[in-house]
C-alpha atoms as a PDB file:
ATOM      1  CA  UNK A   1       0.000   0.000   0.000  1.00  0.00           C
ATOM      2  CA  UNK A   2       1.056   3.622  -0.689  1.00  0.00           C
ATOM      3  CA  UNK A   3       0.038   6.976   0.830  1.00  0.00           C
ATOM      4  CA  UNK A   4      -0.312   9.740  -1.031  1.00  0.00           C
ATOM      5  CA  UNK A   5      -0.694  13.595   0.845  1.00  0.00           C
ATOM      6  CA  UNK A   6      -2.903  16.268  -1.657  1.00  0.00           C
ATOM      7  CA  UNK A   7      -2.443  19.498  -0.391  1.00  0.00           C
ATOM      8  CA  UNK A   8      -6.005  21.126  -0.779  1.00  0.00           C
ATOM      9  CA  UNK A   9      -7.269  24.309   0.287  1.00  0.00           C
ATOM     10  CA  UNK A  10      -4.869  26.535   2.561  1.00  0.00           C
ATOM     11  CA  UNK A  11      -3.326  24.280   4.514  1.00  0.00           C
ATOM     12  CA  UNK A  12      -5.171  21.063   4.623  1.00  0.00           C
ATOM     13  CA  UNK A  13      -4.187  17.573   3.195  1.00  0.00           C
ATOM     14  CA  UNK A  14      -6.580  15.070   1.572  1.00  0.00           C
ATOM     15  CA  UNK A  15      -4.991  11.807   1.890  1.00  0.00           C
ATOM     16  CA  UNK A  16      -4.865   8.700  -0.454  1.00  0.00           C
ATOM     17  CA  UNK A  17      -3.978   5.090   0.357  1.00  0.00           C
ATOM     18  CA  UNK A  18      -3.564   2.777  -2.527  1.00  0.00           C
ATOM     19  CA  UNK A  19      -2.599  -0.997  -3.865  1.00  0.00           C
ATOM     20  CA  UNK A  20      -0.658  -2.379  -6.328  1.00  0.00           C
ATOM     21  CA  UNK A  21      -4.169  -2.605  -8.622  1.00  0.00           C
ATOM     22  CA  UNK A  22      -4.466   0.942  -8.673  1.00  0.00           C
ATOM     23  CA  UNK A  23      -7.453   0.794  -6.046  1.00  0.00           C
ATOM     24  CA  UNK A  24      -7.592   3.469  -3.787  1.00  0.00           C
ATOM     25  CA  UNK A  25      -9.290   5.208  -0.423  1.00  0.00           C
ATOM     26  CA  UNK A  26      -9.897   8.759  -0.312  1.00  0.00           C
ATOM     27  CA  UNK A  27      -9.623  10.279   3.206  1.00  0.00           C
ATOM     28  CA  UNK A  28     -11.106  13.518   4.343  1.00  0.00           C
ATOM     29  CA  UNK A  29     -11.874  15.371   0.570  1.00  0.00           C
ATOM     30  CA  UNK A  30     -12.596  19.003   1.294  1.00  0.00           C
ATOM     31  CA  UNK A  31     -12.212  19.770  -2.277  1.00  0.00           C
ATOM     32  CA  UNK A  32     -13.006  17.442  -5.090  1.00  0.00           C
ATOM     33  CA  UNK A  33     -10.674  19.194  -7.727  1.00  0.00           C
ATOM     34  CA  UNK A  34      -7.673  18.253  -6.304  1.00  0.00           C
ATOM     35  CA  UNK A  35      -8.493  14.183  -5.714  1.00  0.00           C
ATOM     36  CA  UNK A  36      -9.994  14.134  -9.121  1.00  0.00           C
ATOM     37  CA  UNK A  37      -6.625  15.406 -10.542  1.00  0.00           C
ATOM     38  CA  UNK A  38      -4.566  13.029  -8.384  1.00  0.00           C
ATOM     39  CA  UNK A  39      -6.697  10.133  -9.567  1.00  0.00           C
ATOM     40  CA  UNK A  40      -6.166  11.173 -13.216  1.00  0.00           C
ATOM     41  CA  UNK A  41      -2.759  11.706 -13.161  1.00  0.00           C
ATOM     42  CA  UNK A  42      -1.887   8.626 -10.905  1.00  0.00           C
ATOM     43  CA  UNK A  43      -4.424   6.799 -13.204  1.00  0.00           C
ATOM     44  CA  UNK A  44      -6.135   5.502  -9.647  1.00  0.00           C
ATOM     45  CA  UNK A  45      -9.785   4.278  -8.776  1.00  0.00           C
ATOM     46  CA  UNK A  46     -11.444   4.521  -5.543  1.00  0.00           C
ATOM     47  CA  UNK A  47     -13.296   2.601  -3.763  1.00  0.00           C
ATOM     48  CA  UNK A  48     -14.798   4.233  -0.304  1.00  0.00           C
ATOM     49  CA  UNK A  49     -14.246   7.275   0.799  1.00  0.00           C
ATOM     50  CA  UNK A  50     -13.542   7.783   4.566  1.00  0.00           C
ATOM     51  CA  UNK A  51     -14.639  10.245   6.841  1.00  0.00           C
ATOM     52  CA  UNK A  52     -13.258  11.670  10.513  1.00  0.00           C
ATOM     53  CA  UNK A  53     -16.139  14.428  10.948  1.00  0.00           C
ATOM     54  CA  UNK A  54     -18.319  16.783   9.414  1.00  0.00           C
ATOM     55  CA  UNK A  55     -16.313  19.951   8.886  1.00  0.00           C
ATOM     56  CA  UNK A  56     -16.479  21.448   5.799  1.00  0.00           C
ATOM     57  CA  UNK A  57     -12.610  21.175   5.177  1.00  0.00           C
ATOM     58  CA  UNK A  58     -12.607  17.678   5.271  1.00  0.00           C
ATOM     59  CA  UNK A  59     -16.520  16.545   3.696  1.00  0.00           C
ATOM     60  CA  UNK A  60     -16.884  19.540   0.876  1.00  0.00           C
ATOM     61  CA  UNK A  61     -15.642  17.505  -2.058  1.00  0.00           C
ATOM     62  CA  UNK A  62     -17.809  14.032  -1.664  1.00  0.00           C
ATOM     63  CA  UNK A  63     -21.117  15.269  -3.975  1.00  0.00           C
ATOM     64  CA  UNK A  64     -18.625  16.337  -6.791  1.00  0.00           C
ATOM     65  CA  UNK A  65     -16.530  13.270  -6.482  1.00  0.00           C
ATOM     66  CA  UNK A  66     -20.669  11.153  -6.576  1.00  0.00           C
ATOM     67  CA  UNK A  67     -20.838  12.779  -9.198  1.00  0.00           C
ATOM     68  CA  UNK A  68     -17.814  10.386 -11.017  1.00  0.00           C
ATOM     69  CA  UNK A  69     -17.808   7.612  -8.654  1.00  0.00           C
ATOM     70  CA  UNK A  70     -20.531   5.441  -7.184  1.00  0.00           C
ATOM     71  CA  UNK A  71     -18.335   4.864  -3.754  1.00  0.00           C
ATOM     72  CA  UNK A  72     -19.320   3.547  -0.060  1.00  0.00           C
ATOM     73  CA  UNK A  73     -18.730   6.467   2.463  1.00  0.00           C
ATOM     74  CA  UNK A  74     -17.773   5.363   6.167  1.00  0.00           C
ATOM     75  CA  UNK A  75     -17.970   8.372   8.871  1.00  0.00           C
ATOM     76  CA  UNK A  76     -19.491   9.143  11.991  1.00  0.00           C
ATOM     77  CA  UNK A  77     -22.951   9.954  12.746  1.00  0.00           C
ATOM     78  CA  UNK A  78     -22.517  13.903  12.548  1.00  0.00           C
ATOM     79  CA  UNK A  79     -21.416  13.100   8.855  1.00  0.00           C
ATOM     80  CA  UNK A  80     -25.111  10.911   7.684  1.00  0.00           C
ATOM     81  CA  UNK A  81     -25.847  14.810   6.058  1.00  0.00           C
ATOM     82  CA  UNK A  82     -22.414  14.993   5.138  1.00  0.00           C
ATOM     83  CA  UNK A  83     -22.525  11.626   2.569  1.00  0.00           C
ATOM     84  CA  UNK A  84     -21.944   9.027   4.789  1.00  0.00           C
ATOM     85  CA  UNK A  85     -23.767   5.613   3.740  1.00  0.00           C
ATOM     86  CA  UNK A  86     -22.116   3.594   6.361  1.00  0.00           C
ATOM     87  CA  UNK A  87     -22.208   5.398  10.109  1.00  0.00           C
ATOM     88  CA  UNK A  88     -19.493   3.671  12.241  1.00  0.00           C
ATOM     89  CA  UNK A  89     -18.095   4.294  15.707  1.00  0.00           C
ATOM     90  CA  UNK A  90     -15.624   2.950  18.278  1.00  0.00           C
ATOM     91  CA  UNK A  91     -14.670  -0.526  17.986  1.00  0.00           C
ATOM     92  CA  UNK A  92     -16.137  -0.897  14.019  1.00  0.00           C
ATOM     93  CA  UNK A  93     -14.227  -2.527  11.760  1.00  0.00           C
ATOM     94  CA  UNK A  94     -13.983  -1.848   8.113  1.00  0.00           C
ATOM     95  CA  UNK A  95     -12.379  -3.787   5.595  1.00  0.00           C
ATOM     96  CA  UNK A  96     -11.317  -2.133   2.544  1.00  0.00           C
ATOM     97  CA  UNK A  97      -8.536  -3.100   0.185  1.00  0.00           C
ATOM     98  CA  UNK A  98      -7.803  -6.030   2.127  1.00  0.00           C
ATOM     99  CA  UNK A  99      -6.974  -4.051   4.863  1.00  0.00           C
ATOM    100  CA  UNK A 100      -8.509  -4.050   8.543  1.00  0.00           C
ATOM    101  CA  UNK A 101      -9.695  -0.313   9.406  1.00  0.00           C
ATOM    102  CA  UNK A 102     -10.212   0.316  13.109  1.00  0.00           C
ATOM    103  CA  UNK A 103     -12.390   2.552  14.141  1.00  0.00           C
ATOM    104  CA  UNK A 104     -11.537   4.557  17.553  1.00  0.00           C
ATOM    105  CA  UNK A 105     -13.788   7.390  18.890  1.00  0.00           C
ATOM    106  CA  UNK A 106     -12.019  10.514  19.358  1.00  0.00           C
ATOM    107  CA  UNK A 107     -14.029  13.147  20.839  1.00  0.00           C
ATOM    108  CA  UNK A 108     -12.843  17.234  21.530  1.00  0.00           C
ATOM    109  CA  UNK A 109     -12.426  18.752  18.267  1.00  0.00           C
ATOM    110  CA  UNK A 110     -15.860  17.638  17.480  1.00  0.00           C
ATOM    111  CA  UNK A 111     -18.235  15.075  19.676  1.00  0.00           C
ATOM    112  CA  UNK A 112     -19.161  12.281  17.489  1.00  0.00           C
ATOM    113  CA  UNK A 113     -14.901  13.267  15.654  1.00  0.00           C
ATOM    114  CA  UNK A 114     -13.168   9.611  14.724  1.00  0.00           C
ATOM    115  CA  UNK A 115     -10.420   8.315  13.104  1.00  0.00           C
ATOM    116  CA  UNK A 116      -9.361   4.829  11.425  1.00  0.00           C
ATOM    117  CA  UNK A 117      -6.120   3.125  11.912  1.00  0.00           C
ATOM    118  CA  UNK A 118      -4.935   0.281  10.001  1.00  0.00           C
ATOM    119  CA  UNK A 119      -1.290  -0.680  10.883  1.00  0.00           C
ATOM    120  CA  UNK A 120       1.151   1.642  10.301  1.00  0.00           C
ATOM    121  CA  UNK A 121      -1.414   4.266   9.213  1.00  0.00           C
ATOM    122  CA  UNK A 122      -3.584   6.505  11.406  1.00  0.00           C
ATOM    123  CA  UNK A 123      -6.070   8.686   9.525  1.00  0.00           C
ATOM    124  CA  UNK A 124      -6.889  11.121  12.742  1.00  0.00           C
ATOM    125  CA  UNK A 125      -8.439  14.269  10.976  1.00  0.00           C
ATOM    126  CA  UNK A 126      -7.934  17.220  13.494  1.00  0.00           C
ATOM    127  CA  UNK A 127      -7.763  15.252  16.785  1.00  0.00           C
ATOM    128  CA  UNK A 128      -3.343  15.160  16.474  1.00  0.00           C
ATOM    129  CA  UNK A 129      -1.243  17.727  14.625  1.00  0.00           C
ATOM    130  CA  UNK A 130       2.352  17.249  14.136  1.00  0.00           C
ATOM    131  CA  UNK A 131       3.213  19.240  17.723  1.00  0.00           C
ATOM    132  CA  UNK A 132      -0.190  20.272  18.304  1.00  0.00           C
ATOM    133  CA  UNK A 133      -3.644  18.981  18.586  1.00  0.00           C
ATOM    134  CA  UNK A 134      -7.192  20.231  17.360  1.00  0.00           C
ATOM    135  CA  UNK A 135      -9.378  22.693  18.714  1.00  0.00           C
ATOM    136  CA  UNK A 136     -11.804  22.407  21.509  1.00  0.00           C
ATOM    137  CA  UNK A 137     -14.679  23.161  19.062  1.00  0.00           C
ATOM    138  CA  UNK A 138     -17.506  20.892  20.252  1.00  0.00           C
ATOM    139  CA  UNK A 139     -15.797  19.103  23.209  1.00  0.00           C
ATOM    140  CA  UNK A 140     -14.193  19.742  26.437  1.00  0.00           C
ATOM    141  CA  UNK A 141     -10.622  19.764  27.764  1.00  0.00           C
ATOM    142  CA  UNK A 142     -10.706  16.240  29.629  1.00  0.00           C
ATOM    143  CA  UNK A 143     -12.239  14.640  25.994  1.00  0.00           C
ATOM    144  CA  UNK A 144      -9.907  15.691  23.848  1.00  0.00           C
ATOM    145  CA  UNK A 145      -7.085  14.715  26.364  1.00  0.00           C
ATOM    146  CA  UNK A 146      -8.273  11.270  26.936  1.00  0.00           C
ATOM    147  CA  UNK A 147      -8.954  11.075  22.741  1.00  0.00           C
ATOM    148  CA  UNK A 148      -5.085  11.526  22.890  1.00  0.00           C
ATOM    149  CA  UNK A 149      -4.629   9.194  25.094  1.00  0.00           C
ATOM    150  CA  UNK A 150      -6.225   6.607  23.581  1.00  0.00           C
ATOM    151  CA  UNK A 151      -3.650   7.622  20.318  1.00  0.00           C
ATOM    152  CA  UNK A 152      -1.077   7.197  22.033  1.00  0.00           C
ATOM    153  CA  UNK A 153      -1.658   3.459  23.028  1.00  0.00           C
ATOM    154  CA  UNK A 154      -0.844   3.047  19.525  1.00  0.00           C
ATOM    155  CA  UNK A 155       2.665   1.253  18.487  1.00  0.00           C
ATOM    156  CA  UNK A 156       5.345   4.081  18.111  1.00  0.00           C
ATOM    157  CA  UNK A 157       6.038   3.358  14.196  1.00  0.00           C
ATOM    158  CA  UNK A 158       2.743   4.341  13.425  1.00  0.00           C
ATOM    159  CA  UNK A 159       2.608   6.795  10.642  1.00  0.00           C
ATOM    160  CA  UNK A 160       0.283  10.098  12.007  1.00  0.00           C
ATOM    161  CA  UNK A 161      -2.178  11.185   8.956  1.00  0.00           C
ATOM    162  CA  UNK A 162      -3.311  14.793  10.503  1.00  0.00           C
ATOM    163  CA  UNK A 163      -5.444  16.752   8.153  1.00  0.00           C
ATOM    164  CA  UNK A 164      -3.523  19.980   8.481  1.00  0.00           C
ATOM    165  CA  UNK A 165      -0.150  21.611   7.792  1.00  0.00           C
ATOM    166  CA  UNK A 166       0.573  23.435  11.131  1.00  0.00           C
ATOM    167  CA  UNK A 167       3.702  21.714  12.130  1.00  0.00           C
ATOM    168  CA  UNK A 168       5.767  24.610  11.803  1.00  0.00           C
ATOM    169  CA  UNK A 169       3.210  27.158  14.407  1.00  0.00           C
ATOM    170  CA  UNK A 170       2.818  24.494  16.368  1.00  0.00           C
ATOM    171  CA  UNK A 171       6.307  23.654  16.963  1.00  0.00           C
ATOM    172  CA  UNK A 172       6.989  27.744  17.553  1.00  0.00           C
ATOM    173  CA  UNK A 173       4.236  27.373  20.261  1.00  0.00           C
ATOM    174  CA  UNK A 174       6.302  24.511  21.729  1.00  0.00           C
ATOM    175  CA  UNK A 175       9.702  25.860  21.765  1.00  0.00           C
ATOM    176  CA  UNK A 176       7.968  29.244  23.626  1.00  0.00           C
ATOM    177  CA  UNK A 177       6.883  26.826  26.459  1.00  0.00           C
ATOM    178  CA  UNK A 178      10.295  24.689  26.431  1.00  0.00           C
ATOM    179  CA  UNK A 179      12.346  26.750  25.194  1.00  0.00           C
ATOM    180  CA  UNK A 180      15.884  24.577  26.178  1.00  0.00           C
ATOM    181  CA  UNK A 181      14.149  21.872  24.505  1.00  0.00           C
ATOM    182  CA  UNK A 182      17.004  20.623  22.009  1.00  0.00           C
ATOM    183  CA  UNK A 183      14.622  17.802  20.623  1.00  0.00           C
ATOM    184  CA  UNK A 184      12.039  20.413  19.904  1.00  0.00           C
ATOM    185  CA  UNK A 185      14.813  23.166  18.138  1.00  0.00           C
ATOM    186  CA  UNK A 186      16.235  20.597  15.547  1.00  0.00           C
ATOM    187  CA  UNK A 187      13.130  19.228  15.010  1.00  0.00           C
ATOM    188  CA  UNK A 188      12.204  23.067  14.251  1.00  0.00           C
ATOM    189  CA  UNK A 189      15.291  23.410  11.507  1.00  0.00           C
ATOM    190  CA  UNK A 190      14.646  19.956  10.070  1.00  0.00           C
ATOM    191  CA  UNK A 191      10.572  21.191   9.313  1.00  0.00           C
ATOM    192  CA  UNK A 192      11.858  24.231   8.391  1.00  0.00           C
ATOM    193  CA  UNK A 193      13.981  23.068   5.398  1.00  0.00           C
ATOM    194  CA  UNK A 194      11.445  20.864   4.257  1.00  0.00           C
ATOM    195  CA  UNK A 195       9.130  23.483   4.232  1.00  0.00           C
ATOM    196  CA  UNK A 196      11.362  26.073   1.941  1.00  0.00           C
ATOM    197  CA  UNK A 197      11.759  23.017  -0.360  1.00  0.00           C
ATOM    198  CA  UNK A 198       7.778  22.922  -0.533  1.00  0.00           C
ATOM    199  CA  UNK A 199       7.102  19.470   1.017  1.00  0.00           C
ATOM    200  CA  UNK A 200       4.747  18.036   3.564  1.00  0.00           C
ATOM    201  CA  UNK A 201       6.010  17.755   7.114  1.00  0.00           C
ATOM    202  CA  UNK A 202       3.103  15.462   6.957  1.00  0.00           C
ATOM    203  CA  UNK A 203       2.419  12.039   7.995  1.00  0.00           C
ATOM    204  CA  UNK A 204       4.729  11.914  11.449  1.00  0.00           C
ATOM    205  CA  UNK A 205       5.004   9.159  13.334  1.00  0.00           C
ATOM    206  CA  UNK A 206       3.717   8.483  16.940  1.00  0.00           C
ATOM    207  CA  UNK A 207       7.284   8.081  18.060  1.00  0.00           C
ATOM    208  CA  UNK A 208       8.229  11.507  17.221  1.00  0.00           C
ATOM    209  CA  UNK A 209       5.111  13.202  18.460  1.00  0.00           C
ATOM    210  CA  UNK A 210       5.737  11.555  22.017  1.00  0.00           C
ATOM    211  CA  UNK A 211       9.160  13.146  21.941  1.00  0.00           C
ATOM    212  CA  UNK A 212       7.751  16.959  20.249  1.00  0.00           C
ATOM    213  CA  UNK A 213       4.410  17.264  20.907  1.00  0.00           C
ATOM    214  CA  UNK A 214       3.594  18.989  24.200  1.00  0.00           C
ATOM    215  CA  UNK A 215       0.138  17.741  24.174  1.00  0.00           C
ATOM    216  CA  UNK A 216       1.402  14.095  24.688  1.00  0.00           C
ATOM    217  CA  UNK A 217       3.985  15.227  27.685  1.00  0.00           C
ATOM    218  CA  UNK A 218       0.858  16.468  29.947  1.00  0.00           C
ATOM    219  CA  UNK A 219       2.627  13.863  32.285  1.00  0.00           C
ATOM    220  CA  UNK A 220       5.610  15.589  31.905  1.00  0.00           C
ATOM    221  CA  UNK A 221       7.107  17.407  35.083  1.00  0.00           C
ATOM    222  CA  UNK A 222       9.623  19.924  33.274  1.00  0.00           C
ATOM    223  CA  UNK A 223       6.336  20.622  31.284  1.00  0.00           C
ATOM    224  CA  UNK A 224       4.127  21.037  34.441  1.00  0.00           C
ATOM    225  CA  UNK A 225       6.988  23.081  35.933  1.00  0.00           C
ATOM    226  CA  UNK A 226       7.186  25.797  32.938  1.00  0.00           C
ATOM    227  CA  UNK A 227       3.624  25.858  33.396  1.00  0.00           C
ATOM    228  CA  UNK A 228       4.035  26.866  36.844  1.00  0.00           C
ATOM    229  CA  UNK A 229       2.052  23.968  37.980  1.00  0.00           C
ATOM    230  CA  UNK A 230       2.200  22.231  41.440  1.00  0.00           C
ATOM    231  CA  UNK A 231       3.131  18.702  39.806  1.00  0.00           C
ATOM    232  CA  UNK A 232      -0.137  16.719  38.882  1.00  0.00           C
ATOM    233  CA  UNK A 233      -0.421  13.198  39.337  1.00  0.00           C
ATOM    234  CA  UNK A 234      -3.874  11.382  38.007  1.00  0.00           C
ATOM    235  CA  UNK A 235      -5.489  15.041  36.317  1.00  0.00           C
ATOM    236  CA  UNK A 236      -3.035  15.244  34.179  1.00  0.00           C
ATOM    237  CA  UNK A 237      -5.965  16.649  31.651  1.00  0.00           C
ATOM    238  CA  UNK A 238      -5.619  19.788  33.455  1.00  0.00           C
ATOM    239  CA  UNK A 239      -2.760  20.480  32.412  1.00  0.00           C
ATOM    240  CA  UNK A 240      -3.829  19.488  28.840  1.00  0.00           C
ATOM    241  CA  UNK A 241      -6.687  22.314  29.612  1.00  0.00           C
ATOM    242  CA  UNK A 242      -4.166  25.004  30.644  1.00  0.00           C
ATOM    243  CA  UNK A 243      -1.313  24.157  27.143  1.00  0.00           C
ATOM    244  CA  UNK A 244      -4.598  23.618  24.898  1.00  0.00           C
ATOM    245  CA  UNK A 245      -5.987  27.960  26.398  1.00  0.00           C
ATOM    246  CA  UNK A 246      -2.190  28.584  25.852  1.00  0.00           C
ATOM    247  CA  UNK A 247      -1.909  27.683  22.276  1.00  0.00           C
ATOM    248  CA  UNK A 248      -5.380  29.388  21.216  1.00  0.00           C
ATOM    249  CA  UNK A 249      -3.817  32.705  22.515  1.00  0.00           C
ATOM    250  CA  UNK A 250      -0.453  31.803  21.354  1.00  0.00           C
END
């Protein structure tokens, strides 16, 4: 299987994952134009379209792509308006392209939000960023921190499919709060070349988000301690609460 990142809109990515028969899944279209050219040009049929939640950014393109392709659409409730002919939910399984799809409920950025891992891959719309994490939008602090909790159960190779390119803000954010963070600064230069070459920072991998992204160190006592928090054993989502008000002010 290959994955393919289409940068769509500002800053989001649509993502593909295809066989050896040209067969393909389209993840998260908030544009059609793009995944129809991507298709063309990598001569590439689908054959479901997947779903993490009902924002525009990430459910706009399905009626043009209907519109080509007669294709099953697996989402979350909050998507049935969106598209969706199959609703799924926590512990659903999908199998597409002879692949296992998990489903894991990952409420915060949305309620009813999702994603669907298949080893390596992790298709987690905006729950994780590279550095960051979504937006409380819907949900509440102690949601979204257990949603990336749950994440981070996953093996460390796994490949992290986030919808957005924010890596570089988010890792500015990061290196504020720990700012004698060496990890953080290289990781910093190494994004930043890659991004004045014009490619994705995008997918990560769990592995390196446990080491960069603040919003996985809640646990963390240098973290708790640049917070200027009395160290915090068992609430750690608290401290998720404080970083996540930091960031939106940031």
């Amino acid at each position: 299987m290959n994955l393919v990142s289409i940068p769509a809109l500002s800053d989001n990515y649509i993502w593909l994952l295809h066989n050896h028969d040209s067969q393909c899944l389209v993840i998260d279209p908030g544009e059609a134009d793009p995944v129809l050219q991507a298709l063309d040009n990598r001569h590439l049929t689908p054959v479901a379209i997947l779903l993490t939640h009902h924002h525009p950014d990430h459910v706009a393109g399905v009626v043009e792509i209907l519109r080509h392709f007669t294709l099953p659409i697996y989402g979350p409730k909050e998507t049935y308006d969106k598209g969706a002919t199959h609703i799924v939910d926590e512990g659903d399984v999908v199998i597409l392209l002879d692949h296992t799809f998990r489903v894991m409920r990952l409420p915060g950025h949305t309620l009813g939000h999702i994603g669907f891992y298949s080893a390596p891959w992790f298709f987690c719309g905006d729950t994780v960023f590279s550095a960051g994490c979504g937006r409380l939008l819907e949900g509440h602090p102690k949601q979204m921190y257990e949603s990336l909790q749950k994440i981070n159960q996953l093996p460390p190779d796994t490949f992290i499919c986030a919808a957005h390119e924010y890596t570089l803000s988010n890792l500015d954010f990061a290196a504020s709060i720990l700012p004698q963070d060496g990890v953080i600064r290289g990781y910093k230069q190494h994004i930043k070349k890659l991004r004045l070459k014009k490619q994705p920072s995008l997918p990560t991998t769990l592995y390196v988000e446990r080491r960069i992204n603040l919003f996985l160190r809640c646990h963390d006592l240098r973290l708790q301690k640049a917070l200027n928090i009395y160290p915090i054993f068992g609430a750690e989502w608290s401290v998720f609460s404080l970083l996540r008000n930091k960031k939106d002010h940031f």
